[in-house]
C-alpha atoms as a PDB file:
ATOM      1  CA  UNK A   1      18.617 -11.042  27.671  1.00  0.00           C
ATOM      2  CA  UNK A   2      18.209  -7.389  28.238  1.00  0.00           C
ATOM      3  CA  UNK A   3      14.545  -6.095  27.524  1.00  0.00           C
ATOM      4  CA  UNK A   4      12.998  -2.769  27.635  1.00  0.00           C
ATOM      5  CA  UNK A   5      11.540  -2.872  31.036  1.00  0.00           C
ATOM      6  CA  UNK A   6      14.926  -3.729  32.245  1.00  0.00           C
ATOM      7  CA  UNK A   7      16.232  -0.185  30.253  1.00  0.00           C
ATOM      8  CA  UNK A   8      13.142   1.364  31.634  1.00  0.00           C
ATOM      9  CA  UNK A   9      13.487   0.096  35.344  1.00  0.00           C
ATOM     10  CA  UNK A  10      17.817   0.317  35.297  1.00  0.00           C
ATOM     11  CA  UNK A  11      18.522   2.720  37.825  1.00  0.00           C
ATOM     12  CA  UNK A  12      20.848   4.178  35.848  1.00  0.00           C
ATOM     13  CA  UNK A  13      18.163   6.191  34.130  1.00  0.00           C
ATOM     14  CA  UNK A  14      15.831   7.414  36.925  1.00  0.00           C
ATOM     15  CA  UNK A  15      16.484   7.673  40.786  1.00  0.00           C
ATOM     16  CA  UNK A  16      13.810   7.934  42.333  1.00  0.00           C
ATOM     17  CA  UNK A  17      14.045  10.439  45.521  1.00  0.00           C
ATOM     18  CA  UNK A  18      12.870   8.211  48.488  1.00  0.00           C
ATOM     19  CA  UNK A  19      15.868   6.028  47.230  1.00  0.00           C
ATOM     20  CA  UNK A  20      18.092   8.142  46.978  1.00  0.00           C
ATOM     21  CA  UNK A  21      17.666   9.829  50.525  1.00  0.00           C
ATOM     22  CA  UNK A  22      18.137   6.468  51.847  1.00  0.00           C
ATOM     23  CA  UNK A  23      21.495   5.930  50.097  1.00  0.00           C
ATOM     24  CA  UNK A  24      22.834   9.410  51.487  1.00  0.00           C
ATOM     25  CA  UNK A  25      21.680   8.180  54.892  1.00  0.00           C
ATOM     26  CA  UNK A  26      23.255   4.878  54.502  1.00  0.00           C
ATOM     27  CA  UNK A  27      26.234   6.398  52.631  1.00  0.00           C
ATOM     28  CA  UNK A  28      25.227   4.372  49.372  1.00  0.00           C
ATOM     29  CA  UNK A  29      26.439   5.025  45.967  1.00  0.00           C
ATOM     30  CA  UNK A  30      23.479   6.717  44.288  1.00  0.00           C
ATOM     31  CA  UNK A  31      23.838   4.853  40.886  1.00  0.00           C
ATOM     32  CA  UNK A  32      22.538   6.995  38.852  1.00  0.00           C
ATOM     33  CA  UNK A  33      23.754   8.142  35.639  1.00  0.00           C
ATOM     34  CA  UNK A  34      23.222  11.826  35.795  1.00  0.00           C
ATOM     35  CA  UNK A  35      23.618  12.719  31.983  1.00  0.00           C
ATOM     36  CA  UNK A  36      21.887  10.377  30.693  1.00  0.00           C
ATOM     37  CA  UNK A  37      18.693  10.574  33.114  1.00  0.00           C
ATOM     38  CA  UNK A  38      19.372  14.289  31.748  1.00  0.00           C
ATOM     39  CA  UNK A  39      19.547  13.664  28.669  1.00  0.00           C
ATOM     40  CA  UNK A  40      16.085  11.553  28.175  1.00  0.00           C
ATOM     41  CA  UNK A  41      14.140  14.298  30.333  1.00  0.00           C
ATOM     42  CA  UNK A  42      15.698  16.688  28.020  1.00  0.00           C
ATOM     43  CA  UNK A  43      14.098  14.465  24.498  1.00  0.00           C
ATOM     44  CA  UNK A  44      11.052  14.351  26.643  1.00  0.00           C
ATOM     45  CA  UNK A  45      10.572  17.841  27.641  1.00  0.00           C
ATOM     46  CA  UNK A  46      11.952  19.221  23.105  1.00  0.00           C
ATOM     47  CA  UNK A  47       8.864  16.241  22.413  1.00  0.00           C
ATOM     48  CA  UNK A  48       6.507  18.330  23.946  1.00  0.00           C
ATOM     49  CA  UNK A  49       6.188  20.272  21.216  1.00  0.00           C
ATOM     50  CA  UNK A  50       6.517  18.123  18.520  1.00  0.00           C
ATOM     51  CA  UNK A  51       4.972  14.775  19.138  1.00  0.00           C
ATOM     52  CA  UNK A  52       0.820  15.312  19.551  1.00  0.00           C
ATOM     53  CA  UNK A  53       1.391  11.639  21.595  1.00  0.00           C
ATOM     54  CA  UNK A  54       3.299  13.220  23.975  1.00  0.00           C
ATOM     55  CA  UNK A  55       1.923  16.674  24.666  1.00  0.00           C
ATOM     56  CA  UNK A  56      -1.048  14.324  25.466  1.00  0.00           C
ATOM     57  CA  UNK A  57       0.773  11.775  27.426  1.00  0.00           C
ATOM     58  CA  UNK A  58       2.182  14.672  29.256  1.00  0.00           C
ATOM     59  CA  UNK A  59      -0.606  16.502  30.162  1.00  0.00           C
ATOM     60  CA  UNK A  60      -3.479  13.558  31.169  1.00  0.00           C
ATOM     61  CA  UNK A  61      -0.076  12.742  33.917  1.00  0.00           C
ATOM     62  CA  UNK A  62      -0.394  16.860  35.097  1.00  0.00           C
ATOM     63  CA  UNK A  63      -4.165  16.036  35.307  1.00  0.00           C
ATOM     64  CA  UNK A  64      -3.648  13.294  37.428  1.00  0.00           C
ATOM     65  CA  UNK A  65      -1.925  15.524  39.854  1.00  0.00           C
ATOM     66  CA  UNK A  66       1.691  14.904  39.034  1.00  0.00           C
ATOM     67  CA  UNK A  67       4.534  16.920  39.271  1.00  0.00           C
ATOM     68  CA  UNK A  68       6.554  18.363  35.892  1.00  0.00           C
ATOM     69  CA  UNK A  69       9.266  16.144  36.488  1.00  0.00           C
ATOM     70  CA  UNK A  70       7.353  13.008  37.163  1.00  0.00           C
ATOM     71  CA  UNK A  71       4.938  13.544  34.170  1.00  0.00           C
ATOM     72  CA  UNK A  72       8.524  14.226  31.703  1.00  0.00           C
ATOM     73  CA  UNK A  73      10.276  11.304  33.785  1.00  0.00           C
ATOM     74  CA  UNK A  74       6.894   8.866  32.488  1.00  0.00           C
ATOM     75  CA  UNK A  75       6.883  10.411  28.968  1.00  0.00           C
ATOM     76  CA  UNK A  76      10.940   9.928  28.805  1.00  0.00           C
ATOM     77  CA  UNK A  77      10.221   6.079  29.836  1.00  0.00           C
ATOM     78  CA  UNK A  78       7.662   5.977  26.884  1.00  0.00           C
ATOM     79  CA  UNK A  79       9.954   7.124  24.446  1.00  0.00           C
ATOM     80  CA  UNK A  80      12.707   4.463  25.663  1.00  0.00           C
ATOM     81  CA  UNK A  81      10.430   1.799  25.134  1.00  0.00           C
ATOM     82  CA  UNK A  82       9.626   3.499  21.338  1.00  0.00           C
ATOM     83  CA  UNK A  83      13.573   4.215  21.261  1.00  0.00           C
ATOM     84  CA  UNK A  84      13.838   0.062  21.745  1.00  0.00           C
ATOM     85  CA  UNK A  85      10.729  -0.960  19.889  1.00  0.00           C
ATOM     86  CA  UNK A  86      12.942   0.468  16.864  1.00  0.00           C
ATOM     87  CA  UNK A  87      16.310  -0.403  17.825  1.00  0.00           C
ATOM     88  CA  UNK A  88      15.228  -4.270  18.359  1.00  0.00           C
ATOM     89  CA  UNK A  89      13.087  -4.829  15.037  1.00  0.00           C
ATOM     90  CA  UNK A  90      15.294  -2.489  12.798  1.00  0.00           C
ATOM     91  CA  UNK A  91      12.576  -0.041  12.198  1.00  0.00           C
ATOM     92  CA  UNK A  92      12.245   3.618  11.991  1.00  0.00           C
ATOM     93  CA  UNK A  93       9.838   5.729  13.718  1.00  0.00           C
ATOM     94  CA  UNK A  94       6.715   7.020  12.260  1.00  0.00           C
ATOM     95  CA  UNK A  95       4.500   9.367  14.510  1.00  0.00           C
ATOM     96  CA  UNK A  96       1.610   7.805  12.421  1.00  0.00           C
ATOM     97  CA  UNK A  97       2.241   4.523  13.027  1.00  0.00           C
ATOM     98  CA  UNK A  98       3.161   4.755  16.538  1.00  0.00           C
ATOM     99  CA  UNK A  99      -0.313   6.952  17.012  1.00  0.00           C
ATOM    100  CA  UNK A 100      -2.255   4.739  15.426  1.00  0.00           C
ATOM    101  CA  UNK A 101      -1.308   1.195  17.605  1.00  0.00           C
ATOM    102  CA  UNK A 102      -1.290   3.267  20.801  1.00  0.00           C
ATOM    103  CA  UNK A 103      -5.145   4.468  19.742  1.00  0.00           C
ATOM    104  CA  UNK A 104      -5.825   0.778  19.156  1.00  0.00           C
ATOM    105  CA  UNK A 105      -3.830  -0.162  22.179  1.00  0.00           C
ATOM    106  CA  UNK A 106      -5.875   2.349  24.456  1.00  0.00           C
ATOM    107  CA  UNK A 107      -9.483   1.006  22.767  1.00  0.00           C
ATOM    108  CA  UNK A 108      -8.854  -2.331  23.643  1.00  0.00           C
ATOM    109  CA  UNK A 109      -7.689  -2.566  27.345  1.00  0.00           C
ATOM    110  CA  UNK A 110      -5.610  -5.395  28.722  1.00  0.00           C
ATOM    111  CA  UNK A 111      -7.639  -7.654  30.836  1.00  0.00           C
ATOM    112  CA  UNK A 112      -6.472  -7.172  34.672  1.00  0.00           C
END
């Protein structure tokens, strides 16, 4: 059974650069899907503006010292898991909704 942190994790969607200078020096296929890794930084970056989540999602990952890319590469993971959170229970998304379980979510840590 496919779940989301198998969508999240496929490298299909992100390569990560360490990995992929190994391939080239091992002469590996990259495996990366190029227009769709596009694509979801793309929805990530056009979210900026409209999702008051993710402009803050975005910017606490430029606090922490991240680069542009990495902080759009997180917030384009978070919107794949929202993308399959909907697709799997047959449920459209409401900003409200979504911004009040991840305020409940973030008051109540997950024990370590």
């Amino acid at each position: 059974m496919v779940t989301v942190s198998v969508l999240v994790c496929f490298p299909t969607v992100w390569c990560d650069p360490a990995l992929r200078d190994e391939r080239v020096r091992r002469r590996m296929p990259a495996g990366c899907n190029r227009y769709l890794r596009d694509a979801v930084q793309q929805w990530a970056f056009c979210s900026l503006t409209r999702s008051g989540w993710a402009r803050q999602f975005y910017d606490r990952h430029i606090a922490d010292h991240h680069s542009h890319h990495a902080a759009l590469r997180a917030l384009g993971n978070r919107w794949l898991e929202v993308l399959w959170h909907c697709l799997t229970r047959g449920v459209r998304y409401d900003e409200a909704i979504h911004t009040a379980n991840r305020n409940a979510a973030m008051a109540h840590p997950r024990a370590a």
